[in-house]
C-alpha atoms as a PDB file:
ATOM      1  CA  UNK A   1      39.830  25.562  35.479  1.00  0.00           C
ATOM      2  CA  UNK A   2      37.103  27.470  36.774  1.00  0.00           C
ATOM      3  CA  UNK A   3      33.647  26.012  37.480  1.00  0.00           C
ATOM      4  CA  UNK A   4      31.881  28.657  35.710  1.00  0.00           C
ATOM      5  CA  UNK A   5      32.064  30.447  32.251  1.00  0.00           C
ATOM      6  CA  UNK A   6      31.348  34.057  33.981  1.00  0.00           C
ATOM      7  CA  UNK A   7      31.878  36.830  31.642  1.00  0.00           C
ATOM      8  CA  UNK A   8      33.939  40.051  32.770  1.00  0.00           C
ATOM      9  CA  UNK A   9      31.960  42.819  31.016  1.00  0.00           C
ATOM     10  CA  UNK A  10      30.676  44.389  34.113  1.00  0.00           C
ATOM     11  CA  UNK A  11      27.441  44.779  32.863  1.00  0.00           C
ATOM     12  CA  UNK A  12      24.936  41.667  34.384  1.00  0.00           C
ATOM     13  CA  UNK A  13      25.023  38.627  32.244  1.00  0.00           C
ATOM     14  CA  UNK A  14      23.564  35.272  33.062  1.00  0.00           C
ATOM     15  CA  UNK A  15      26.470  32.796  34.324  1.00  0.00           C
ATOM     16  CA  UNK A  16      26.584  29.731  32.069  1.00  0.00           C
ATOM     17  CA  UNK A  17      27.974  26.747  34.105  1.00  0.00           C
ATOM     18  CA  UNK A  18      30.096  23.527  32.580  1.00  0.00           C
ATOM     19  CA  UNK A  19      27.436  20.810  33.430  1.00  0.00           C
ATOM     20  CA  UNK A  20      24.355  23.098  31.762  1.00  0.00           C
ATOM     21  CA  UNK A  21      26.954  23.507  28.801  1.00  0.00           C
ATOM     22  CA  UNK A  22      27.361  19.280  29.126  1.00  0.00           C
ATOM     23  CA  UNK A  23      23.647  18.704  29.322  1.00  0.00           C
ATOM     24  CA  UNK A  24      22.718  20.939  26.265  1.00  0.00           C
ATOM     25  CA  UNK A  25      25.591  19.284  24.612  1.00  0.00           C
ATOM     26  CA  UNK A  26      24.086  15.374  25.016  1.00  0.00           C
ATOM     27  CA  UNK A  27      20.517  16.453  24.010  1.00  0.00           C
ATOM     28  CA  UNK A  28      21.687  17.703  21.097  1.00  0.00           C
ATOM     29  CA  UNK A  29      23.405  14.335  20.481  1.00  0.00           C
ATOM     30  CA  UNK A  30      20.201  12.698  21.057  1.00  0.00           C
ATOM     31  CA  UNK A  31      17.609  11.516  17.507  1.00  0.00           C
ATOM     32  CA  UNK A  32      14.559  14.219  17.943  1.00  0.00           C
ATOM     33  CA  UNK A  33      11.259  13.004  19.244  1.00  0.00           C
ATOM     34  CA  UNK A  34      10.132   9.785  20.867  1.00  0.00           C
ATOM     35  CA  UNK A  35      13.232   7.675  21.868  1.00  0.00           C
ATOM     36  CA  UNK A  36      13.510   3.607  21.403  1.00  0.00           C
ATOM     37  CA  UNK A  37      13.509   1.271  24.237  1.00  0.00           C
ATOM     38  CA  UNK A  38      15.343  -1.700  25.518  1.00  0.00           C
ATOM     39  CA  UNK A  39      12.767  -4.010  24.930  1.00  0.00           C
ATOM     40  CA  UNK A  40      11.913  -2.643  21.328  1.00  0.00           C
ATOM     41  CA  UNK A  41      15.251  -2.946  20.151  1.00  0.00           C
ATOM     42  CA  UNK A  42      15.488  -6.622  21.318  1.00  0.00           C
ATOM     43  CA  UNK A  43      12.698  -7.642  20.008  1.00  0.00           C
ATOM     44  CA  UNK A  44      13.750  -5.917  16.631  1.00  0.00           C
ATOM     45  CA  UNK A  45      17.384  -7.132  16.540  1.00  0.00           C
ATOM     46  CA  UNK A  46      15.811 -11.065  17.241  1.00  0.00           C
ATOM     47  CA  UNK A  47      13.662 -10.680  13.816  1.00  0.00           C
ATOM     48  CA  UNK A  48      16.593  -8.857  11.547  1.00  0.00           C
ATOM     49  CA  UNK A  49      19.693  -9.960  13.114  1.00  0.00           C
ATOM     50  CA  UNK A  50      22.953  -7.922  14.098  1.00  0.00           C
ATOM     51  CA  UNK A  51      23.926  -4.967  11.683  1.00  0.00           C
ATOM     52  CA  UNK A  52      26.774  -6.008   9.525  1.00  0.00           C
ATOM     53  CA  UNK A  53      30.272  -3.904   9.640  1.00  0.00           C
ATOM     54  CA  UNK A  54      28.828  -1.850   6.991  1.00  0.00           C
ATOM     55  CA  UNK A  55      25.121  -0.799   8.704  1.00  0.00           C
ATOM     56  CA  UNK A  56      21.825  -2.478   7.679  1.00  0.00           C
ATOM     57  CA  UNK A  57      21.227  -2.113   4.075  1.00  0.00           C
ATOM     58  CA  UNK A  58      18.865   0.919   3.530  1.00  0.00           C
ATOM     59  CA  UNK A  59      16.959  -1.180   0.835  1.00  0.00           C
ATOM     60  CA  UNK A  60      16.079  -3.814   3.181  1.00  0.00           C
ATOM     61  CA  UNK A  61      13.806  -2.124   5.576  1.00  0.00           C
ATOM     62  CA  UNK A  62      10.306  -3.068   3.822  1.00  0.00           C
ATOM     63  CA  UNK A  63      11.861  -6.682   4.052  1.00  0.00           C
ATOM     64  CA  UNK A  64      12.136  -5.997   7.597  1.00  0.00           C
ATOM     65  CA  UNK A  65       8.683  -4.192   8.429  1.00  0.00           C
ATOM     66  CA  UNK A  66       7.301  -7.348   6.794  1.00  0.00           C
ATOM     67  CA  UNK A  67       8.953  -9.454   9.865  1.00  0.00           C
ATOM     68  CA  UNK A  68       7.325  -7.221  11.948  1.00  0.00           C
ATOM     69  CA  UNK A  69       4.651  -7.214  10.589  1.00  0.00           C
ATOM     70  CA  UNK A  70       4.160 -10.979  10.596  1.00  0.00           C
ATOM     71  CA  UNK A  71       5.320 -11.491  13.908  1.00  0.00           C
ATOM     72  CA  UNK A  72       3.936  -9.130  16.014  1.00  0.00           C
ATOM     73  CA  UNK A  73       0.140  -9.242  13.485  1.00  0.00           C
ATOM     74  CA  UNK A  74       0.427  -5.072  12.906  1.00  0.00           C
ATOM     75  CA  UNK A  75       3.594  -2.702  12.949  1.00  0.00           C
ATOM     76  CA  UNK A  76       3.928  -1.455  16.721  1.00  0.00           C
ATOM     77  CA  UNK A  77       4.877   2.251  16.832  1.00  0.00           C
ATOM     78  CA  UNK A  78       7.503   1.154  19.012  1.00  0.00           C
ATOM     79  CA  UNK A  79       8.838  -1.356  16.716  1.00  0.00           C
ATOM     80  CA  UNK A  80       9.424   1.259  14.293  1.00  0.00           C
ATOM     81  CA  UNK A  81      11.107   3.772  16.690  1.00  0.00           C
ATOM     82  CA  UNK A  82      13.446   0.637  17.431  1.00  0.00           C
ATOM     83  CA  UNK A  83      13.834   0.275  13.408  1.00  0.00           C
ATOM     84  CA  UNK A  84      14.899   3.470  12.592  1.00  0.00           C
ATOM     85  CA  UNK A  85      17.615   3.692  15.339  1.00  0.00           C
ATOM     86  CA  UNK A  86      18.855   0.134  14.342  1.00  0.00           C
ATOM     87  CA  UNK A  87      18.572   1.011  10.535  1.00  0.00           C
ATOM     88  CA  UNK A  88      20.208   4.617  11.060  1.00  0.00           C
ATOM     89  CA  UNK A  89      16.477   5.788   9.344  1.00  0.00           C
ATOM     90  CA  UNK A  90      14.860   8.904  10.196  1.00  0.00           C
ATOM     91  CA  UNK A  91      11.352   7.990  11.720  1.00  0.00           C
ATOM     92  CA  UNK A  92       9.954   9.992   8.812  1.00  0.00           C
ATOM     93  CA  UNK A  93      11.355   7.323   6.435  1.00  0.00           C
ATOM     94  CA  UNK A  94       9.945   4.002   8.218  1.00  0.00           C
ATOM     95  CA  UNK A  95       6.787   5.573   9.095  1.00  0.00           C
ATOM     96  CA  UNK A  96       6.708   6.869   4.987  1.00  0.00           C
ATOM     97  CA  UNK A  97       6.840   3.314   3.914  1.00  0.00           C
ATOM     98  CA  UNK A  98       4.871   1.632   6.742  1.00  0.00           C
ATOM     99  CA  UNK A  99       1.990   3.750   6.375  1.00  0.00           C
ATOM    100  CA  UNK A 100       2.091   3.665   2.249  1.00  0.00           C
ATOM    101  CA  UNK A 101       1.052  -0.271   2.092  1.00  0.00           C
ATOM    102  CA  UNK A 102      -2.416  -1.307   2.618  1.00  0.00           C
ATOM    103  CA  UNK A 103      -1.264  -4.659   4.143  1.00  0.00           C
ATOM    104  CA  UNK A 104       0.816  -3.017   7.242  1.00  0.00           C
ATOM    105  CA  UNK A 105      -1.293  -1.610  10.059  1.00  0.00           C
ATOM    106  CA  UNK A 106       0.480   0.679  12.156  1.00  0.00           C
ATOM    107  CA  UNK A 107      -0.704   0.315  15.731  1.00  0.00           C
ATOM    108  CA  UNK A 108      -0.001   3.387  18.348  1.00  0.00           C
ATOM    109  CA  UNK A 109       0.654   2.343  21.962  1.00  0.00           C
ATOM    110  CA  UNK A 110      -1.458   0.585  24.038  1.00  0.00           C
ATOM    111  CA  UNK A 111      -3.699  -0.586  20.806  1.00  0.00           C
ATOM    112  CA  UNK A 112      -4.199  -4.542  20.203  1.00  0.00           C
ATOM    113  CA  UNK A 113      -3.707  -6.131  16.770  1.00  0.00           C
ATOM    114  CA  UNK A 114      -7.067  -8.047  16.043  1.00  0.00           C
ATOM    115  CA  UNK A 115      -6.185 -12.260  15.051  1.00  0.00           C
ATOM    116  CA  UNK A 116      -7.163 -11.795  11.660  1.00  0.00           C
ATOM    117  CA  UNK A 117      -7.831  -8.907   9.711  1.00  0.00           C
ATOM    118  CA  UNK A 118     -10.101  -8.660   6.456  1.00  0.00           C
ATOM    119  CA  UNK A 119      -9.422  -6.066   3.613  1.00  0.00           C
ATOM    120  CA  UNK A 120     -12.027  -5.294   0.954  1.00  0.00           C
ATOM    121  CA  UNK A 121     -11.468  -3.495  -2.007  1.00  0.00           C
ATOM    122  CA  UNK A 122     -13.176  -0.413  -2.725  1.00  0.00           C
ATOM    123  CA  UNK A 123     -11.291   0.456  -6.162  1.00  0.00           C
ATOM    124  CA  UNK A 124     -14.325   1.520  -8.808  1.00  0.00           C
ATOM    125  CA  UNK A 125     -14.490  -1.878 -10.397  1.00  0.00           C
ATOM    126  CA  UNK A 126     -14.830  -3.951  -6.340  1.00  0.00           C
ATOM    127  CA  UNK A 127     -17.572  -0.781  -5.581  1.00  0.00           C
ATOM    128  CA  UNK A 128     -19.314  -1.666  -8.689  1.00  0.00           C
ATOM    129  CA  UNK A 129     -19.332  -5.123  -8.478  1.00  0.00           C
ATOM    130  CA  UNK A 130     -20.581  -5.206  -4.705  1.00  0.00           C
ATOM    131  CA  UNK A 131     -18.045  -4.178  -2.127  1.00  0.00           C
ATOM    132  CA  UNK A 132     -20.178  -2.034  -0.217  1.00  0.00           C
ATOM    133  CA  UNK A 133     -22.422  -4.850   0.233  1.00  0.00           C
ATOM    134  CA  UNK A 134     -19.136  -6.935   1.649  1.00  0.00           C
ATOM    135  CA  UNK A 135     -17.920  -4.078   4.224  1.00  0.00           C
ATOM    136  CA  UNK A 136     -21.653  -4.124   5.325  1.00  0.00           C
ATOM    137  CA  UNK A 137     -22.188  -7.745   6.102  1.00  0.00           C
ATOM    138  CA  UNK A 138     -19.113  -9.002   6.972  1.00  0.00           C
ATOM    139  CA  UNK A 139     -18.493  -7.532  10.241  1.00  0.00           C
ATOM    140  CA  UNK A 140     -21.388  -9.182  11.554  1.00  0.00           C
ATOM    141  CA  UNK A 141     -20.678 -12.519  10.022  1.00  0.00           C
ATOM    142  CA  UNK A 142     -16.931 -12.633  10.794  1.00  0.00           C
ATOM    143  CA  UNK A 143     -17.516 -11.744  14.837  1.00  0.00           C
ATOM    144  CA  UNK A 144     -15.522  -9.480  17.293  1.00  0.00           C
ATOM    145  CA  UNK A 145     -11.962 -11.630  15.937  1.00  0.00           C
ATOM    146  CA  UNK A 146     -11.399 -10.194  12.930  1.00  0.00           C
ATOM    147  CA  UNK A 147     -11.691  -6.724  11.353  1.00  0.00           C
ATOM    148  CA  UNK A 148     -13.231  -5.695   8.682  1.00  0.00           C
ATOM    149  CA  UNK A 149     -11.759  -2.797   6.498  1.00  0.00           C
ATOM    150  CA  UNK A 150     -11.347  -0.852   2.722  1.00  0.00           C
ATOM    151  CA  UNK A 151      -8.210  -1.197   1.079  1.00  0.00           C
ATOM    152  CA  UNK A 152      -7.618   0.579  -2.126  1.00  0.00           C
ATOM    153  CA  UNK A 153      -6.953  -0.913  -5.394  1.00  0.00           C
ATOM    154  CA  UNK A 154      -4.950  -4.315  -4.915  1.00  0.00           C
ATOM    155  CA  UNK A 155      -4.993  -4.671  -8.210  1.00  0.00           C
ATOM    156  CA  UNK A 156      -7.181  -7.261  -8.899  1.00  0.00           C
ATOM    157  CA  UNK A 157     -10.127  -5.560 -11.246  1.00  0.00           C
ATOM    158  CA  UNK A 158     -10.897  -8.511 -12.960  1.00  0.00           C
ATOM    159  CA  UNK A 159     -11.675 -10.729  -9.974  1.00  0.00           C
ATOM    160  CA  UNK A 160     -14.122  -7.672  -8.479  1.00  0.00           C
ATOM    161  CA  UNK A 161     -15.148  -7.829  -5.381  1.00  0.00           C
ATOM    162  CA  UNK A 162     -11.055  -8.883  -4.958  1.00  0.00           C
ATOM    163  CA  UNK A 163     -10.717  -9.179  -0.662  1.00  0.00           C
ATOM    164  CA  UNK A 164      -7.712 -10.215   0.921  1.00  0.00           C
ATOM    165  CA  UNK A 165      -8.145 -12.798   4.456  1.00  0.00           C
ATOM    166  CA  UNK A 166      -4.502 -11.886   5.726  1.00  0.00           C
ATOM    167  CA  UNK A 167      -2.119 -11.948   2.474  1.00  0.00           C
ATOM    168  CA  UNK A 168      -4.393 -14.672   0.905  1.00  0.00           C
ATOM    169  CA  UNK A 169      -6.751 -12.888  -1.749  1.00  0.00           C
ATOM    170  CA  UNK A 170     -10.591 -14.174  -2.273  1.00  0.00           C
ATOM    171  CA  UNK A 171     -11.769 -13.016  -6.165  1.00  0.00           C
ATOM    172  CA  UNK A 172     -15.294 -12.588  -6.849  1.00  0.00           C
ATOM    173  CA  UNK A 173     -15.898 -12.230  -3.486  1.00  0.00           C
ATOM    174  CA  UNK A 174     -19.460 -13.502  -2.032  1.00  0.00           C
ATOM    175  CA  UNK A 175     -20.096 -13.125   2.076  1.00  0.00           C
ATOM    176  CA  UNK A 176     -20.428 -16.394   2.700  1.00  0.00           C
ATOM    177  CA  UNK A 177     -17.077 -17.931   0.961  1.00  0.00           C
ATOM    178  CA  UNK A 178     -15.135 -14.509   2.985  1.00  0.00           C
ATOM    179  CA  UNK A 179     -16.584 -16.137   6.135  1.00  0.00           C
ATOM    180  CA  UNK A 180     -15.831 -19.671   5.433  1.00  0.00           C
ATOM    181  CA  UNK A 181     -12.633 -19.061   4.315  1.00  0.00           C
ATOM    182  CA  UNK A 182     -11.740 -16.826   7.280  1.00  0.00           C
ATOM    183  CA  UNK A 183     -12.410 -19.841   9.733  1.00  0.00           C
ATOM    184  CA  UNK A 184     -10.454 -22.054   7.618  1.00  0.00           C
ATOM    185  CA  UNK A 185      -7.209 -18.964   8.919  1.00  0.00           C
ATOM    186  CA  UNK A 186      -8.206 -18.899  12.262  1.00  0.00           C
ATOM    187  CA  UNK A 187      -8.235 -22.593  13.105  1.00  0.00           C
ATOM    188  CA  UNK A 188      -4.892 -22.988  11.050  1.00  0.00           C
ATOM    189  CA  UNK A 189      -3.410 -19.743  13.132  1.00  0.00           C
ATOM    190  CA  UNK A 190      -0.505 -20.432  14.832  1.00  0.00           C
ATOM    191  CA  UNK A 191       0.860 -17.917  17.725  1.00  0.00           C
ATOM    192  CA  UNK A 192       3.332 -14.703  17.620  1.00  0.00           C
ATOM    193  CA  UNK A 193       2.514 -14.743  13.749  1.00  0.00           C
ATOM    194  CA  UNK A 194      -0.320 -12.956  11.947  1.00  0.00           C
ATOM    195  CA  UNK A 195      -2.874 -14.930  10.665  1.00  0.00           C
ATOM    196  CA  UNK A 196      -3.132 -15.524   7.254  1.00  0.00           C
ATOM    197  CA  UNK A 197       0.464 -14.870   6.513  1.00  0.00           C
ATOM    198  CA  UNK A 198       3.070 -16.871   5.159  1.00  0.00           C
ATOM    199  CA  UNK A 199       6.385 -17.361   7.293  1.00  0.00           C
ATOM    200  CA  UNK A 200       9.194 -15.448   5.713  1.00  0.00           C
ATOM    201  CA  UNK A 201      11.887 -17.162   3.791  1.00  0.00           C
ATOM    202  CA  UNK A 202      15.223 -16.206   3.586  1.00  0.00           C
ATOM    203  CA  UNK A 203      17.144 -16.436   0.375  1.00  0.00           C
ATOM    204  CA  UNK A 204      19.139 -19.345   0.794  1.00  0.00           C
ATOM    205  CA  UNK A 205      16.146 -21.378   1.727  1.00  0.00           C
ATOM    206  CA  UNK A 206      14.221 -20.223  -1.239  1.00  0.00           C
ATOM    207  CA  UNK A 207      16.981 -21.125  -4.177  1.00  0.00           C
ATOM    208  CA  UNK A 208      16.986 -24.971  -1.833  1.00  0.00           C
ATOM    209  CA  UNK A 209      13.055 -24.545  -2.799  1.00  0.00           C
ATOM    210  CA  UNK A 210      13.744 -24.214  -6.373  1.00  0.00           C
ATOM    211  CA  UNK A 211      13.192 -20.336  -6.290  1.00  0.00           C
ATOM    212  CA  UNK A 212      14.333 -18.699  -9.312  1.00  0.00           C
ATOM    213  CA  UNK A 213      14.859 -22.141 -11.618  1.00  0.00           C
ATOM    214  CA  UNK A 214      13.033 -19.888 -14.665  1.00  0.00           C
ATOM    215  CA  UNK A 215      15.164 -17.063 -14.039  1.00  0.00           C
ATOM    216  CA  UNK A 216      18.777 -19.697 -13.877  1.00  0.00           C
ATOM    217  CA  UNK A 217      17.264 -21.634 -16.817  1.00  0.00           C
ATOM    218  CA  UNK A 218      16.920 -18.136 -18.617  1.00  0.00           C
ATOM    219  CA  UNK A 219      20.803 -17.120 -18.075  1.00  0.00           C
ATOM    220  CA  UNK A 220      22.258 -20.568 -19.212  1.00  0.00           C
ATOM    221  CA  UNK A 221      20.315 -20.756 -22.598  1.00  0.00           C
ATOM    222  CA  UNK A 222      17.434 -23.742 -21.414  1.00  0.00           C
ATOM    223  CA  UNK A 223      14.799 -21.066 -21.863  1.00  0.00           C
ATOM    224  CA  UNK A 224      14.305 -18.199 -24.617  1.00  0.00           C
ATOM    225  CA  UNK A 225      12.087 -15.294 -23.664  1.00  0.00           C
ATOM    226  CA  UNK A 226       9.334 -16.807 -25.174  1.00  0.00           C
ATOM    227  CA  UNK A 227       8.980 -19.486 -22.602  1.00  0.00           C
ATOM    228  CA  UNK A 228       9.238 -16.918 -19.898  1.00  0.00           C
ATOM    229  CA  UNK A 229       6.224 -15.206 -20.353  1.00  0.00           C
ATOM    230  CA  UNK A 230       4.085 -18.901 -20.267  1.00  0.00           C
ATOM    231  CA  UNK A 231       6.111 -19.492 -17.099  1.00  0.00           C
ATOM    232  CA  UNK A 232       5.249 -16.048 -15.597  1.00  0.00           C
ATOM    233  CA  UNK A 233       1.208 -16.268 -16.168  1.00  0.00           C
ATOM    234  CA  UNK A 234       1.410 -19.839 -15.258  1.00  0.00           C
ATOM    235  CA  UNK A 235       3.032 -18.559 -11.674  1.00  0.00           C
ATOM    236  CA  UNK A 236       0.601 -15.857 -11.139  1.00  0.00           C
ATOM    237  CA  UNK A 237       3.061 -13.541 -10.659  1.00  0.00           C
ATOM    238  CA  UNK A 238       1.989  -9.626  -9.810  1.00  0.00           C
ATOM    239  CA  UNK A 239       3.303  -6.388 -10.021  1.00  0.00           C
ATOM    240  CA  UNK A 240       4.978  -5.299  -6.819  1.00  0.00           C
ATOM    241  CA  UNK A 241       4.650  -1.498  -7.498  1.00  0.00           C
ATOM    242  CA  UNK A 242       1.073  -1.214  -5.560  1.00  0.00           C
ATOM    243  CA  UNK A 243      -0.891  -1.781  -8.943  1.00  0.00           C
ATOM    244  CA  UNK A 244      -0.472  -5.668  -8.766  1.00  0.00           C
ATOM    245  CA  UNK A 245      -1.728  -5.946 -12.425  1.00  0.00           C
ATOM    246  CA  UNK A 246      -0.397  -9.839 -13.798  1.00  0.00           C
ATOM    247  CA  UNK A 247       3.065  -9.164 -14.852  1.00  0.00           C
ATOM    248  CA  UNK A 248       3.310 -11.978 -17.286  1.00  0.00           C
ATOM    249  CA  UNK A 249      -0.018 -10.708 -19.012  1.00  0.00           C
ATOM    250  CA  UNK A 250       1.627  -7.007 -19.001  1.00  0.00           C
ATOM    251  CA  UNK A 251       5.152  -7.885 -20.783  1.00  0.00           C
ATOM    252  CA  UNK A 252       3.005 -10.033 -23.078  1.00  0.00           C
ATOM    253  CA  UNK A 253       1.106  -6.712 -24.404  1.00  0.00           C
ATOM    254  CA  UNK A 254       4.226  -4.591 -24.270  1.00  0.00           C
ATOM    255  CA  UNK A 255       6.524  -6.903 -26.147  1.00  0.00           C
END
């Protein structure tokens, strides 16, 4: 076979050659835009584990951004090039969901993740009740450790000025007690994982915890949907759409 794809129309033509041909070929092959490394992808597989014969589960990858999250105290932009090429994502995806949620920080290379940061909310009912007064004061109080930022509605209008100190939320919010409180997660922080966060749990562990008992107690007859919604307020549980309204207090008006 010839070296060369030369053409025999006798009129000049550029000759194309087999390697340029090979080279186009393996570019194509290649996911657009900014490509993962070895370390990333390391790193990544350690926190989510080896794909199964069927491909990481597409609904998993906020699951997994929260591992990230937690271990590395702000989403990497290189962690989430690494994600998408492990999860068979586009980019646009992880980045869609990463940059949605007010508790991931998305850091771009060569940016530090502070030890703790501080989220206030300025939703009408926080700005009314005094968060402007928090985003001005804190900084100063809480030192060059910890950042101070807005958040939008966490859903927590009743307990205005509602901040969050890592995932752990502060209602009616005074300076002082966001301060004190923000000590208490630094001296408690523990390295590689954000502070203020809770280690995850995987499901196994949490049914050995007693996770779902109401839910199991609900299925075998123990519990009629009456007691549920007692259980549910009791538990605290929120909304996990972005609003974070009480859930139990929400089926109880909708019933």
């Amino acid at each position: 076979m010839a070296d060369s794809l030369t053409p025999t129309s006798s009129s000049p033509q550029a000759t194309i050659s087999l390697d340029s041909l090979r080279a186009k070929a393996k570019r194509h092959a290649q996911l657009k835009g900014r490509q993962s490394d070895d370390r990333s992808l390391q790193e990544v597989r350690e926190l989510i584990g080896p794909p199964p014969a069927s491909g990481h589960r597409r609904d998993l990858l906020i699951e997994h951004l929260h591992q990230l999250n937690d271990a590395y105290r702000a989403l990497h932009e290189r962690h989430l090039v690494a994600l998408a090429r492990e999860m068979k994502l586009s980019m646009a995806e992880v980045y869609e969901v990463a940059s949605f949620y007010h508790h991931f920080e998305i850091l771009r290379e060569g940016e530090q993740a502070p030890r703790l940061t501080v989220r206030v909310c300025d939703g009408l009912s926080c700005e009314m009740a005094g968060a402007t007064d928090l985003l001005a004061r804190l900084p100063e109080l809480l030192g060059s450790q910890v950042r101070v930022i807005a958040a939008p509605c966490i859903g927590r209008c009743e307990q205005a000025p509602a901040v969050l100190i890592g995932q752990q939320a502060v209602p009616a919010a005074k300076p002082e007690a966001v301060a004190q409180r923000a000590r208490s997660v630094l001296d408690e922080d523990s390295p590689g994982r954000a502070a203020g966060h809770k280690p995850a749990v995987d499901w196994t562990a949490y049914l050995a915890q007693g996770g779902s008992r109401v839910v199991r107690r609900l299925a075998s007859g123990q519990l009629d949907a009456a007691g549920v919604l007692p259980a549910m307020e009791d538990w605290g549980w929120r909304g996990g759409g972005g609003g974070g309204f009480p859930a139990g207090r929400k089926w109880r008006i909708v019933r």
